[in-house]
Structure formats: structure tokens, C-alpha cells
N, C-alpha and C. Protein backbone atom coordinates (compact mmCIF):
# COMPACT_ATOMS: atom_id res chain seq x y z
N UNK A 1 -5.77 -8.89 7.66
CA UNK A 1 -5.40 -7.56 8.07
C UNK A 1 -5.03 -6.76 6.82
N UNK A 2 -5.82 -4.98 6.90
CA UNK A 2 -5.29 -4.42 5.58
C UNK A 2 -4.41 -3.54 6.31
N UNK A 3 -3.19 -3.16 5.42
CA UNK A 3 -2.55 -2.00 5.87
C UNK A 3 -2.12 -0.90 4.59
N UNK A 4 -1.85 -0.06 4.58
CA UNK A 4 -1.37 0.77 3.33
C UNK A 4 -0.08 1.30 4.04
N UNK A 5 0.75 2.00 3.25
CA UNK A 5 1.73 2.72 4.05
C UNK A 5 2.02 3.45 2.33
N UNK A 6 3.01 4.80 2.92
CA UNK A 6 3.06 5.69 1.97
C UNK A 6 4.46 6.25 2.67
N UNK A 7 5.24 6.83 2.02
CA UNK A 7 6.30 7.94 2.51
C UNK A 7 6.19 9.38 2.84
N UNK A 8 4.80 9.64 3.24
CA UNK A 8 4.32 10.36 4.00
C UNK A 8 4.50 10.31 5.43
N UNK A 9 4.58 11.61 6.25
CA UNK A 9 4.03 11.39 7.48
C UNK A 9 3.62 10.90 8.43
N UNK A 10 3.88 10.36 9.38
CA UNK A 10 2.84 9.63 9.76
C UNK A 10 0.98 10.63 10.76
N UNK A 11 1.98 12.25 10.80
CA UNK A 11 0.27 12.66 10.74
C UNK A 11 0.11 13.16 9.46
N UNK A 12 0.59 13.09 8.62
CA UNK A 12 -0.15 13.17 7.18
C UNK A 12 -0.77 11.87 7.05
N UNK A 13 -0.23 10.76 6.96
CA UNK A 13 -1.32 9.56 6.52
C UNK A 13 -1.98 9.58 7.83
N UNK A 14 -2.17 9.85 8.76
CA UNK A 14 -3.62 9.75 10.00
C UNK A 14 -4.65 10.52 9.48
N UNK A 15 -4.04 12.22 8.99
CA UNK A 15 -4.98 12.99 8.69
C UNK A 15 -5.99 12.25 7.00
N UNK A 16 -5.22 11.61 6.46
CA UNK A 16 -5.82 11.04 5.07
C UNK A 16 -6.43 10.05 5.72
N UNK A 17 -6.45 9.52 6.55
CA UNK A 17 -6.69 7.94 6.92
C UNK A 17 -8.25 8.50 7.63
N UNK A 18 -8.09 9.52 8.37
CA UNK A 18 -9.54 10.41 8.65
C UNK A 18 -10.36 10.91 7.20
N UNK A 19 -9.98 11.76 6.76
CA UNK A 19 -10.54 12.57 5.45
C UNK A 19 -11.58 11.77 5.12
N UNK A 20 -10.91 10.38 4.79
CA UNK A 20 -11.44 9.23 3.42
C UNK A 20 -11.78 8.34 4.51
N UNK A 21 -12.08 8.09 5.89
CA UNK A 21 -12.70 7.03 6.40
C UNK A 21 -11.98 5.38 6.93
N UNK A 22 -10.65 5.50 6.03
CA UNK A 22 -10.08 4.26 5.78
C UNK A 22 -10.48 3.26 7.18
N UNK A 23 -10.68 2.41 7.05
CA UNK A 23 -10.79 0.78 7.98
C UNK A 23 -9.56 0.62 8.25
N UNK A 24 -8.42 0.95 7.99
CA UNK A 24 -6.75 0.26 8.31
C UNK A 24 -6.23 1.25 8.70
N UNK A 25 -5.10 0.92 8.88
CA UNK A 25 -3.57 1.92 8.62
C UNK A 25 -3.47 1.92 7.88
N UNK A 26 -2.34 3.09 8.09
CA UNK A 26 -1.53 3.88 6.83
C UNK A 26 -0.28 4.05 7.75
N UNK A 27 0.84 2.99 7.02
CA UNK A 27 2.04 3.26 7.64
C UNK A 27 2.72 4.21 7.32
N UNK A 28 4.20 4.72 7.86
CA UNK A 28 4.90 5.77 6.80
C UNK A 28 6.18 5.02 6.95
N UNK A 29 6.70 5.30 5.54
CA UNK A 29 8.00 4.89 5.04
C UNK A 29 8.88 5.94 4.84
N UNK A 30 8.72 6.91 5.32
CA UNK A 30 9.64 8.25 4.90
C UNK A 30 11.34 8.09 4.32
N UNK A 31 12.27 6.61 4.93
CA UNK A 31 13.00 6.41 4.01
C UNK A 31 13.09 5.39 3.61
N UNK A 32 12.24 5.60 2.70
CA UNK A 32 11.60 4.78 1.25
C UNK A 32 12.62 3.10 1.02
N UNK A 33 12.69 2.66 2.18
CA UNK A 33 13.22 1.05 2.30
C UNK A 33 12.28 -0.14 1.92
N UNK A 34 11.35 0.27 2.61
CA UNK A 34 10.09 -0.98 2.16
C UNK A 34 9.41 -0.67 0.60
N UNK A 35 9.35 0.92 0.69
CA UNK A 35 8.69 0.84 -0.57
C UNK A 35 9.59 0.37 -2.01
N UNK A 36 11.44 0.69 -1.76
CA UNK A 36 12.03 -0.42 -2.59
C UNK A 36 12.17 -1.38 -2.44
N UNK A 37 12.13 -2.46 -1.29
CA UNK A 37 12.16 -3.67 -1.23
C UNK A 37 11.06 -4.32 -1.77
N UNK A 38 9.60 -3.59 -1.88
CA UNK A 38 8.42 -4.08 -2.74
C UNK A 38 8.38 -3.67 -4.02
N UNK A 39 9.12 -2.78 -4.54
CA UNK A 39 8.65 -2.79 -5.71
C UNK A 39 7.85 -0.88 -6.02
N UNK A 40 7.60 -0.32 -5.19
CA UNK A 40 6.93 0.65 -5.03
C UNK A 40 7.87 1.75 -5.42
N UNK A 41 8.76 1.94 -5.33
CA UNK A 41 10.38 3.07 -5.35
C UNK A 41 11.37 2.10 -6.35
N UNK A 42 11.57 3.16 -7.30
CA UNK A 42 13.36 2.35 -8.24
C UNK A 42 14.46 2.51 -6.96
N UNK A 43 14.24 4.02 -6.16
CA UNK A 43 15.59 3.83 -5.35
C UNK A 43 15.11 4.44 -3.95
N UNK A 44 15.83 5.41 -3.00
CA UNK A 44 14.80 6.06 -1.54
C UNK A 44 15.07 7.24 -2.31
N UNK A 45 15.81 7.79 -3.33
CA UNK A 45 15.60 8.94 -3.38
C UNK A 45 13.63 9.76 -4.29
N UNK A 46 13.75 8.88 -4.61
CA UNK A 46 11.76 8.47 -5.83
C UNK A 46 11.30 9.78 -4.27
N UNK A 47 10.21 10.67 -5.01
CA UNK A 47 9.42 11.74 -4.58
C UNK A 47 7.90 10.76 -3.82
N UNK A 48 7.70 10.03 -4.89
CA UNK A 48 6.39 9.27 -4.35
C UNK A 48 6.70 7.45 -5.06
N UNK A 49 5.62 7.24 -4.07
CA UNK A 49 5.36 5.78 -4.49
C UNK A 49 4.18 5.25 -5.38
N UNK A 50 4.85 4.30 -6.53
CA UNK A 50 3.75 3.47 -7.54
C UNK A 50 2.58 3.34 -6.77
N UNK A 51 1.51 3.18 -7.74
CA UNK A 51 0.20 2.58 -6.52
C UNK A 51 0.59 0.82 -7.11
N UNK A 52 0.96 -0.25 -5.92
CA UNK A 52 0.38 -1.35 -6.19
C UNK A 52 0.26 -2.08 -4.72
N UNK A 53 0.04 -3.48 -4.68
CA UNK A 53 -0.29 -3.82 -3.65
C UNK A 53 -0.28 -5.51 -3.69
N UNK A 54 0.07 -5.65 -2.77
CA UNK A 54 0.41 -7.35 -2.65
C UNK A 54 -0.65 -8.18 -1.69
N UNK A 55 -1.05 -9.59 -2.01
CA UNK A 55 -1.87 -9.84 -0.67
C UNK A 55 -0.87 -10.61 -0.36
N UNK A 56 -0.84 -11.10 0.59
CA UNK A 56 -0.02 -11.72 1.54
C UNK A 56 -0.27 -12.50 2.46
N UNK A 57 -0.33 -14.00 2.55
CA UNK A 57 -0.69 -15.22 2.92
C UNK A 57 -0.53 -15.00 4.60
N UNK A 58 -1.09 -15.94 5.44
CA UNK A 58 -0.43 -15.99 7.01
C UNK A 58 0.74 -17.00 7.13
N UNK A 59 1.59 -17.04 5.86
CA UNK A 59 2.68 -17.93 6.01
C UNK A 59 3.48 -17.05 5.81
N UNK A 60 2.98 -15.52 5.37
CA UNK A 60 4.01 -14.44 4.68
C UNK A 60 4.77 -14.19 3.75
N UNK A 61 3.91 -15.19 2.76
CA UNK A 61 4.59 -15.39 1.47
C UNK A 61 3.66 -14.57 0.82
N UNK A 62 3.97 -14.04 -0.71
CA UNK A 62 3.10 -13.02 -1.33
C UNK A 62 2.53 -13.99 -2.36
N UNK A 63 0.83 -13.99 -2.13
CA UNK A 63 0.14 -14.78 -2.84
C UNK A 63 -0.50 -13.95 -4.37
N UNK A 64 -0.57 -12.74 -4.01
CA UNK A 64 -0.97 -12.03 -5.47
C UNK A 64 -0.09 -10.57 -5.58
N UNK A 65 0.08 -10.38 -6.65
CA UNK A 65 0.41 -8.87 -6.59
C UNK A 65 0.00 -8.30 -8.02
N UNK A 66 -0.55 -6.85 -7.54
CA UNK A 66 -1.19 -6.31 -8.60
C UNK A 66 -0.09 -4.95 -8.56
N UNK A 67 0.64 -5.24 -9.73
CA UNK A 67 1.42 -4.09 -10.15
C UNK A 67 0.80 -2.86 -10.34
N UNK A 68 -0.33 -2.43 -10.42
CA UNK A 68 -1.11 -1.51 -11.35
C UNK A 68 -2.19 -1.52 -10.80
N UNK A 69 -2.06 -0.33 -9.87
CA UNK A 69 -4.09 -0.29 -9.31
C UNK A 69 -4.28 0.90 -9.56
N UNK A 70 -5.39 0.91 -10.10
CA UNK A 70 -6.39 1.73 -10.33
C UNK A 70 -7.64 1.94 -9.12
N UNK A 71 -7.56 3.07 -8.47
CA UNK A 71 -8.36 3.18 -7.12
C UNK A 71 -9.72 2.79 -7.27
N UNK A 72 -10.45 3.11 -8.03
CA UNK A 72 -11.66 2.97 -8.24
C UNK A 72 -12.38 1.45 -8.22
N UNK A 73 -11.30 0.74 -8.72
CA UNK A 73 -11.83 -0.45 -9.32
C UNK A 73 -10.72 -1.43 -8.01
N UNK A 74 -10.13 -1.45 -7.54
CA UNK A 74 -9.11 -2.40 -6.93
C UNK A 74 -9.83 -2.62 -5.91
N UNK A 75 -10.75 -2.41 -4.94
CA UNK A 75 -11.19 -2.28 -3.87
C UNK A 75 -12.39 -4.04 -4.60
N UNK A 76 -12.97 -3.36 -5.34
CA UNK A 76 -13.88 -4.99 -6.15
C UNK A 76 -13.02 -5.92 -6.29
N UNK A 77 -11.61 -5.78 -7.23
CA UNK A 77 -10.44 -6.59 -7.60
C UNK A 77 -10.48 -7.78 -6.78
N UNK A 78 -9.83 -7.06 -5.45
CA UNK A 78 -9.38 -8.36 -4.29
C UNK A 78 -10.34 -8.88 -3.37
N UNK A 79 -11.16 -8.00 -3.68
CA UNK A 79 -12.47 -8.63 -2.85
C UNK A 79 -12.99 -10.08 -3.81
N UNK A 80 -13.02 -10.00 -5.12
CA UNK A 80 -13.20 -11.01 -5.96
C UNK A 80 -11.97 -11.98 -5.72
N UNK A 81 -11.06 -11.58 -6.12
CA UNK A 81 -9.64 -12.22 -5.81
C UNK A 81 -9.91 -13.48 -4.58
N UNK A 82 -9.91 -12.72 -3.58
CA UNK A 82 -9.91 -13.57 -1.83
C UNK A 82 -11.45 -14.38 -1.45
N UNK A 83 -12.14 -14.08 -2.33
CA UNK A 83 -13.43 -14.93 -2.77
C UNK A 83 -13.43 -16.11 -3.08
């Protein structure tokens, strides 16, 4: 399962989640708890969130995390990665 989430909206990330086509969700974090508990926010007050992203086992343990994505190229990344 993919999911994204952002501290957006949640019809702002529907309307992005249309625009661009996305296959998943797009959760919203509006106070920015998950995105500091991952790593994404220094605190809830942060305007936006880091881009990174974790995969995450069905035991729910975090098997990779990529501090640093670059959109273009991350989509190949984990597809190689989970290969």
C-alpha cells in the first residue's frame, strides 16, 4: 500500500491527488504530529514538510528510509529498492 500525506487540506491534497493522477492517497496532517514523529517537521509549528519517505514492512517496522527525494528520480528508486 502507497500513501503520501502532507499538512495540507484534505481537499487540497484530493484536488492534487486529481491534477497529477496519483494511484494512492494523500493524507493531511494539518497538526503537523506525524510529520514530526517521522522526521518530516523539526516542530508543528514548520510551514511545510521535507520531501522524504519511508517503506514500511507488514510487521510495521521501517525497512528503508530515504531522507532526500528528489521527485523525478524516487519513483525508479523504490521500485528498484522492493525488487
Amino acid at each position: 500500500m502507497i500513501l503520501g500525506i502532507s499538512f495540507d487540506k484534505p481537499v487540497a491534497n484530493r484536488r492534487f491527488q486529481e491534477k497529477y493522477g496519483f494511484p494512492f492517497d494523500l493524507l493531511s496532517d494539518e497538526s503537523r504530529e506525524v510529520g514530526v514523529a517521522y522526521g518530516a517537521a523539526d516542530d508543528t509549528s514548520a510551514k511545510s514538510a521535507r520531501r522524504i519517505s519511508y517503506i514500511i514492512g507488514t510487521d510495521g517496522r521501517i525497512e528503508t528510509v530515504y531522507a532526500t527525494v528528489k521527485a523525478a528520480e524516487h519513483p525508479e528508486q523504490v521500485l528498484k529498492d522492493l525488487g
